[in-house]
C-alpha atoms as a PDB file:
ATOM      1  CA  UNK A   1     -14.771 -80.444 -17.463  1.00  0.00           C
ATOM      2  CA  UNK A   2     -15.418 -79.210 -20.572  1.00  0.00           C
ATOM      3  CA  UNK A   3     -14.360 -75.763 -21.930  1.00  0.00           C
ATOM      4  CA  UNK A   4     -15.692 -73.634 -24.773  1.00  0.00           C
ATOM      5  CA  UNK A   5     -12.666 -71.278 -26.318  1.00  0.00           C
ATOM      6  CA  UNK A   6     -11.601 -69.462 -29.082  1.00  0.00           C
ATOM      7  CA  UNK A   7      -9.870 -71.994 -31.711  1.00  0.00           C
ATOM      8  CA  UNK A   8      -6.240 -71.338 -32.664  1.00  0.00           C
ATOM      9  CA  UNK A   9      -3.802 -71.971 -35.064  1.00  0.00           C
ATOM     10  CA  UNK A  10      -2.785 -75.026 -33.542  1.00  0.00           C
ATOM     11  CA  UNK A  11      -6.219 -76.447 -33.796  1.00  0.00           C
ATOM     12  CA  UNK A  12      -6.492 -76.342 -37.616  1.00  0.00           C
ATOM     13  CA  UNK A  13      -5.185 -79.818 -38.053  1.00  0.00           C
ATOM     14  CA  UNK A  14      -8.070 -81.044 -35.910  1.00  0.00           C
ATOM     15  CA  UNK A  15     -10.589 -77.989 -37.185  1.00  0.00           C
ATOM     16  CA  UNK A  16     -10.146 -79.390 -41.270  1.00  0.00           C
ATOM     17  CA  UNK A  17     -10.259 -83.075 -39.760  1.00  0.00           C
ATOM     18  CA  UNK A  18     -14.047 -81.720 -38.283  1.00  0.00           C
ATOM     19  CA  UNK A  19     -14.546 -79.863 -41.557  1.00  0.00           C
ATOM     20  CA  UNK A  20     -13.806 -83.485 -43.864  1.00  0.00           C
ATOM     21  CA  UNK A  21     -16.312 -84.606 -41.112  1.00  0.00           C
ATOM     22  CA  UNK A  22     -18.866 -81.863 -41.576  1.00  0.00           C
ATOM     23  CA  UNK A  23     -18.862 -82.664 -45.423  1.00  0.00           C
ATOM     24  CA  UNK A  24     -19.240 -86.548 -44.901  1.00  0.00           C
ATOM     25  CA  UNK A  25     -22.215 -86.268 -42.665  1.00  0.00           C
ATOM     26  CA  UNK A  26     -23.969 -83.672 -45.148  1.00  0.00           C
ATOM     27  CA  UNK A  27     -23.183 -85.712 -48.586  1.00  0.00           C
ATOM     28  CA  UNK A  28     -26.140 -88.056 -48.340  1.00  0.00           C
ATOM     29  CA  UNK A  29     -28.407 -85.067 -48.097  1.00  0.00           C
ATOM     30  CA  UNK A  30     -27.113 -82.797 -51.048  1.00  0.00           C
ATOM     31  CA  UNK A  31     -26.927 -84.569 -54.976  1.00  0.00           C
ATOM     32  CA  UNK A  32     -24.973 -81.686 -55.926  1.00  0.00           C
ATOM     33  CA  UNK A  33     -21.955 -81.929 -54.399  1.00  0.00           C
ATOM     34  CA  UNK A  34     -19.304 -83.049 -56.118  1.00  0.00           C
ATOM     35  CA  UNK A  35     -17.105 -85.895 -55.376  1.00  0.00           C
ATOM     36  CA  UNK A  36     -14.299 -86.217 -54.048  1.00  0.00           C
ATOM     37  CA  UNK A  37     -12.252 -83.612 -51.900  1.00  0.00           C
ATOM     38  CA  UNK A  38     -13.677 -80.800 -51.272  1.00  0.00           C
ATOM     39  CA  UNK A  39     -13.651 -77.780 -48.411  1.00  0.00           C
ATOM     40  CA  UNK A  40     -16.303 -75.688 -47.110  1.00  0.00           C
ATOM     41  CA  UNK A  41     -14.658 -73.058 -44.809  1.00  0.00           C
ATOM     42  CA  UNK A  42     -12.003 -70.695 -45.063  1.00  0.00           C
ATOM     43  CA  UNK A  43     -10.630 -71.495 -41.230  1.00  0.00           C
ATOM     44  CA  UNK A  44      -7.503 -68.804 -41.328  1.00  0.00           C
ATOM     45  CA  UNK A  45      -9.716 -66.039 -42.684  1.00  0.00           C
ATOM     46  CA  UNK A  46     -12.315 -67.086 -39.688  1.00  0.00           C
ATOM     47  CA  UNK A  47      -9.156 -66.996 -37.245  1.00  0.00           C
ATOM     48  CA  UNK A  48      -7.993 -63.742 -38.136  1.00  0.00           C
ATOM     49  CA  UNK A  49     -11.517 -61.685 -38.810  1.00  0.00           C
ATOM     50  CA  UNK A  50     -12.653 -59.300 -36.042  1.00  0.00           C
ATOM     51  CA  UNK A  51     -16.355 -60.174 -37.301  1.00  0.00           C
ATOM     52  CA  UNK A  52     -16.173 -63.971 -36.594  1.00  0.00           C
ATOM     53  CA  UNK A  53     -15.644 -66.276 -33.742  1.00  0.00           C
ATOM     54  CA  UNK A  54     -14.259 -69.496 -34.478  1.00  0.00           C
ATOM     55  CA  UNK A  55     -14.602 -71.858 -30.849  1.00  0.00           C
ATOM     56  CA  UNK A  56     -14.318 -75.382 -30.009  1.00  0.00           C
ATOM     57  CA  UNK A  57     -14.999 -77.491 -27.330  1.00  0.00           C
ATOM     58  CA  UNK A  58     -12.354 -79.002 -25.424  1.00  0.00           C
ATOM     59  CA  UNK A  59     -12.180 -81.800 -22.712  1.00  0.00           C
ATOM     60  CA  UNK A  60      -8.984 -82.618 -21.479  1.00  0.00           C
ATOM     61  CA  UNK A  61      -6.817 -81.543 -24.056  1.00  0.00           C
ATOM     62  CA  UNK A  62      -8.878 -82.735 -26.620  1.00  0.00           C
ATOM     63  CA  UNK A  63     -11.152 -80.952 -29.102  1.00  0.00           C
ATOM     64  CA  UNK A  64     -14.576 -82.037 -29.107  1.00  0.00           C
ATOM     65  CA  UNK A  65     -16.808 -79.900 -31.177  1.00  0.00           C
ATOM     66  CA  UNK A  66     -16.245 -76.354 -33.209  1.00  0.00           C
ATOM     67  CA  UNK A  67     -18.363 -74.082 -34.872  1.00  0.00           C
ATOM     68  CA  UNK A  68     -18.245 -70.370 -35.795  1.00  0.00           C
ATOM     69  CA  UNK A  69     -20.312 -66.926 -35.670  1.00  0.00           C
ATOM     70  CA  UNK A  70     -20.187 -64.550 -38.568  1.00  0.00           C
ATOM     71  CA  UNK A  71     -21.409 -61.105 -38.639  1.00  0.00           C
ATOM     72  CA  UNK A  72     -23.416 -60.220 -42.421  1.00  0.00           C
ATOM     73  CA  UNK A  73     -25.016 -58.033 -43.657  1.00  0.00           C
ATOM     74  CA  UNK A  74     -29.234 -58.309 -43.885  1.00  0.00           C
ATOM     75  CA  UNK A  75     -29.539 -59.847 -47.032  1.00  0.00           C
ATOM     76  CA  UNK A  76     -32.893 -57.927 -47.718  1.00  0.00           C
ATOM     77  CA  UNK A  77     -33.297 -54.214 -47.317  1.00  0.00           C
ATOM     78  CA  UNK A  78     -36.650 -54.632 -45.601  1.00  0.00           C
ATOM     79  CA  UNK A  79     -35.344 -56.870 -42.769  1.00  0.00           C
ATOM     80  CA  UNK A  80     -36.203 -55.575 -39.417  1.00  0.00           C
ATOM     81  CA  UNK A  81     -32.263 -56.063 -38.492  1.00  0.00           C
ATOM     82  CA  UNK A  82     -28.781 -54.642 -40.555  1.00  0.00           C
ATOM     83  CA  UNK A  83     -26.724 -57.490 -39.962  1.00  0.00           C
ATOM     84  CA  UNK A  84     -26.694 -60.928 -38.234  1.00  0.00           C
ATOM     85  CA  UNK A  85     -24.620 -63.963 -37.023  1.00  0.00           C
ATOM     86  CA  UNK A  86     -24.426 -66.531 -39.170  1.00  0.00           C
ATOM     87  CA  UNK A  87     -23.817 -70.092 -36.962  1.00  0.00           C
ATOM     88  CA  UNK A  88     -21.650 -72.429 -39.228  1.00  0.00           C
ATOM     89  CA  UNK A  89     -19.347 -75.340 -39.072  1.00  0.00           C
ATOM     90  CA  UNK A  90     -21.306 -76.996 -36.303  1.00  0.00           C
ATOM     91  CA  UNK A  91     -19.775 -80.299 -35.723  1.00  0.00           C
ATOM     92  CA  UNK A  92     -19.770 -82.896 -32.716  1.00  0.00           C
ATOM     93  CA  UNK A  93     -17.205 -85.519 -32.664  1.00  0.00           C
ATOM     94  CA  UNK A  94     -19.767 -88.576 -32.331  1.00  0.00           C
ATOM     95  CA  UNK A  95     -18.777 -90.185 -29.761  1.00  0.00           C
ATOM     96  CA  UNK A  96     -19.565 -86.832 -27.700  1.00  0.00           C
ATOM     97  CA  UNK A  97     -23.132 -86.480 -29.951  1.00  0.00           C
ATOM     98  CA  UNK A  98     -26.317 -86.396 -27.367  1.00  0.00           C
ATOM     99  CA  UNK A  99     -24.536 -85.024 -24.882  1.00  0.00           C
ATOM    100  CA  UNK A 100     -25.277 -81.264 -24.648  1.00  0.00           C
ATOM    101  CA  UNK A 101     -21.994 -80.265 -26.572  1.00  0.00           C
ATOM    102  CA  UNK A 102     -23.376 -78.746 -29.544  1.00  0.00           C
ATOM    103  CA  UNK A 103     -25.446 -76.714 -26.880  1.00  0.00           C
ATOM    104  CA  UNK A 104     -23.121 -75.725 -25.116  1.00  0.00           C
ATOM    105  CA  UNK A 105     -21.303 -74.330 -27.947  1.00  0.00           C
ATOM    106  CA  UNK A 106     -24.619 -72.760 -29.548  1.00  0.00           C
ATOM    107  CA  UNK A 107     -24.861 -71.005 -25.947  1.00  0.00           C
ATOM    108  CA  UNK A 108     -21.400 -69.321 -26.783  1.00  0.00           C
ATOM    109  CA  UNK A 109     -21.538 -68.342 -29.736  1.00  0.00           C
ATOM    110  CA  UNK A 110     -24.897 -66.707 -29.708  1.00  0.00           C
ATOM    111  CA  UNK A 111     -23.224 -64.786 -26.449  1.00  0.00           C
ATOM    112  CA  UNK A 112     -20.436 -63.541 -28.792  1.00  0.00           C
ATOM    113  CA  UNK A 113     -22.728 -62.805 -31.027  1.00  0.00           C
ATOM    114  CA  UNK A 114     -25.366 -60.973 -29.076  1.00  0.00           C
ATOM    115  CA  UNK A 115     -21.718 -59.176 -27.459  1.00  0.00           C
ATOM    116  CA  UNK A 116     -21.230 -57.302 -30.897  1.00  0.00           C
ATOM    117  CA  UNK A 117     -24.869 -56.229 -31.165  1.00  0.00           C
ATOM    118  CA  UNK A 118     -26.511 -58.443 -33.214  1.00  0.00           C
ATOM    119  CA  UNK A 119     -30.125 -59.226 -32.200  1.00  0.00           C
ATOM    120  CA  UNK A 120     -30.512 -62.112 -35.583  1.00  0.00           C
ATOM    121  CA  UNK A 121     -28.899 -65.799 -35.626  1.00  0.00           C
ATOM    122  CA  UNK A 122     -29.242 -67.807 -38.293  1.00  0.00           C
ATOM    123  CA  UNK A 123     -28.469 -71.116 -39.746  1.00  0.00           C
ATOM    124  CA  UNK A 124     -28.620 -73.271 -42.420  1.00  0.00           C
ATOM    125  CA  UNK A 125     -29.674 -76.884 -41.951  1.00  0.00           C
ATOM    126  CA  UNK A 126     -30.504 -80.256 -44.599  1.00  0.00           C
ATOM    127  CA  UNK A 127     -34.279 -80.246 -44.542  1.00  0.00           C
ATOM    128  CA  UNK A 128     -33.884 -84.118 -44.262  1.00  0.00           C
ATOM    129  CA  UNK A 129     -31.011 -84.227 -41.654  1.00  0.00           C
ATOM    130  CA  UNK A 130     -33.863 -84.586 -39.008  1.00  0.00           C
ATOM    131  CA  UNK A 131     -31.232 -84.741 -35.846  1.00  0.00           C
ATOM    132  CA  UNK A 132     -30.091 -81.912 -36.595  1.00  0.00           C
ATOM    133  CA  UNK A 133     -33.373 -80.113 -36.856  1.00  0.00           C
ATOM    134  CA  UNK A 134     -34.196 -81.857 -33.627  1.00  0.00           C
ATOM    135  CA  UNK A 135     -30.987 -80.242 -31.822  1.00  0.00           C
ATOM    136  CA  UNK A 136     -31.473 -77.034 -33.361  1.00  0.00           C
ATOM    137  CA  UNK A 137     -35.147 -76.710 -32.400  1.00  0.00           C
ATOM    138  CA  UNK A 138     -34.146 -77.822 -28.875  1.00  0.00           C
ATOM    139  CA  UNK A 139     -31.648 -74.855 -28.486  1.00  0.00           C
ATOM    140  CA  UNK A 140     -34.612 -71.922 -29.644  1.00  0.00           C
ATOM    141  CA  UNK A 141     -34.172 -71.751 -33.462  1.00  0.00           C
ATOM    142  CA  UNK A 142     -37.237 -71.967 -35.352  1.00  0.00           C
ATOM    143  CA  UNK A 143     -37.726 -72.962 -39.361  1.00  0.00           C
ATOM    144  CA  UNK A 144     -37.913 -70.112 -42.077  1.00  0.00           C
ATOM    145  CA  UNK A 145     -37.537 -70.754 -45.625  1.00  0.00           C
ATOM    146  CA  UNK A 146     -37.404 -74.254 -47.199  1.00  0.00           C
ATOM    147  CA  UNK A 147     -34.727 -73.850 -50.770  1.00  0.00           C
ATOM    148  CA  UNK A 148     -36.784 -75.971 -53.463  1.00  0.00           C
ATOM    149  CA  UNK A 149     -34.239 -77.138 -56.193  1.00  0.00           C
ATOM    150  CA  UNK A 150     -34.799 -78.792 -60.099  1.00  0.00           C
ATOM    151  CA  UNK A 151     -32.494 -80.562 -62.266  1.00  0.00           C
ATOM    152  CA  UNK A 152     -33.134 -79.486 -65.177  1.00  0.00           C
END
């Protein structure tokens, strides 16, 4: 059976494993990252803040998924909200992908989130990482803003 839980330090082997994994799956879609390694998250500071929830999936023993929840601020005074979850780190080991993990996860931390009063989740997502789109469209999120970019 498969649990959702709060991650812990003795995930974080596994949780920057998932982050290497978030970062190879995203590459092809952004020109401007640079090479070699690089790290998106800042997994202790997500572990210790009362205003984030960093959970995994686990089956057996085994992690299978994580993600987090952050709390913000509204980035524009004339939002209709004052703050809002941000969903990050979403990753799927893939042999589990297609499977109703990442939903299952989504499902929990929009509960935690919706527990501390928020009423906004949003995301970020590679306007050309279609599956993605596809999975987040299939749990209720809808599209927003496209970010238009030139080299120059």
């Amino acid at each position: 059976m498969m649990i959702v839980r709060d991650a812990r330090q003795e995930d974080l082997k596994t949780l920057k494993q998932f982050e290497q994994g978030v970062i190879a799956a995203e590459r092809p879609f952004d020109a401007t990252m640079k090479e070699g390694d690089i790290s998106y998250y800042d997994l202790q500071g997500l572990l210790r803040s009362s205003r984030a929830a960093l959970m995994v999936v686990e089956h057996e023993k085994q992690l299978l998924a994580s993600g987090y929840a952050l709390i913000k601020p509204a980035e524009k005074k004339y939002n209709l909200f004052t703050e809002y979850a941000y969903i990050g780190f979403m990753y799927v080991v893939p042999e589990e992908r297609g499977k109703g993990v990442n939903k299952l996860l989504l499902d929990a931390l929009i509960s935690w989130a919706r527990s501390k009063g928020t009423t906004e989740v949003r995301l970020e997502v590679y306007a050309e990482n279609a599956s993605a789109i596809k999975a987040y469209e299939k749990a209720g999120f809808a599209r927003l803003l496209t970010t238009m970019r030139l080299e120059s």
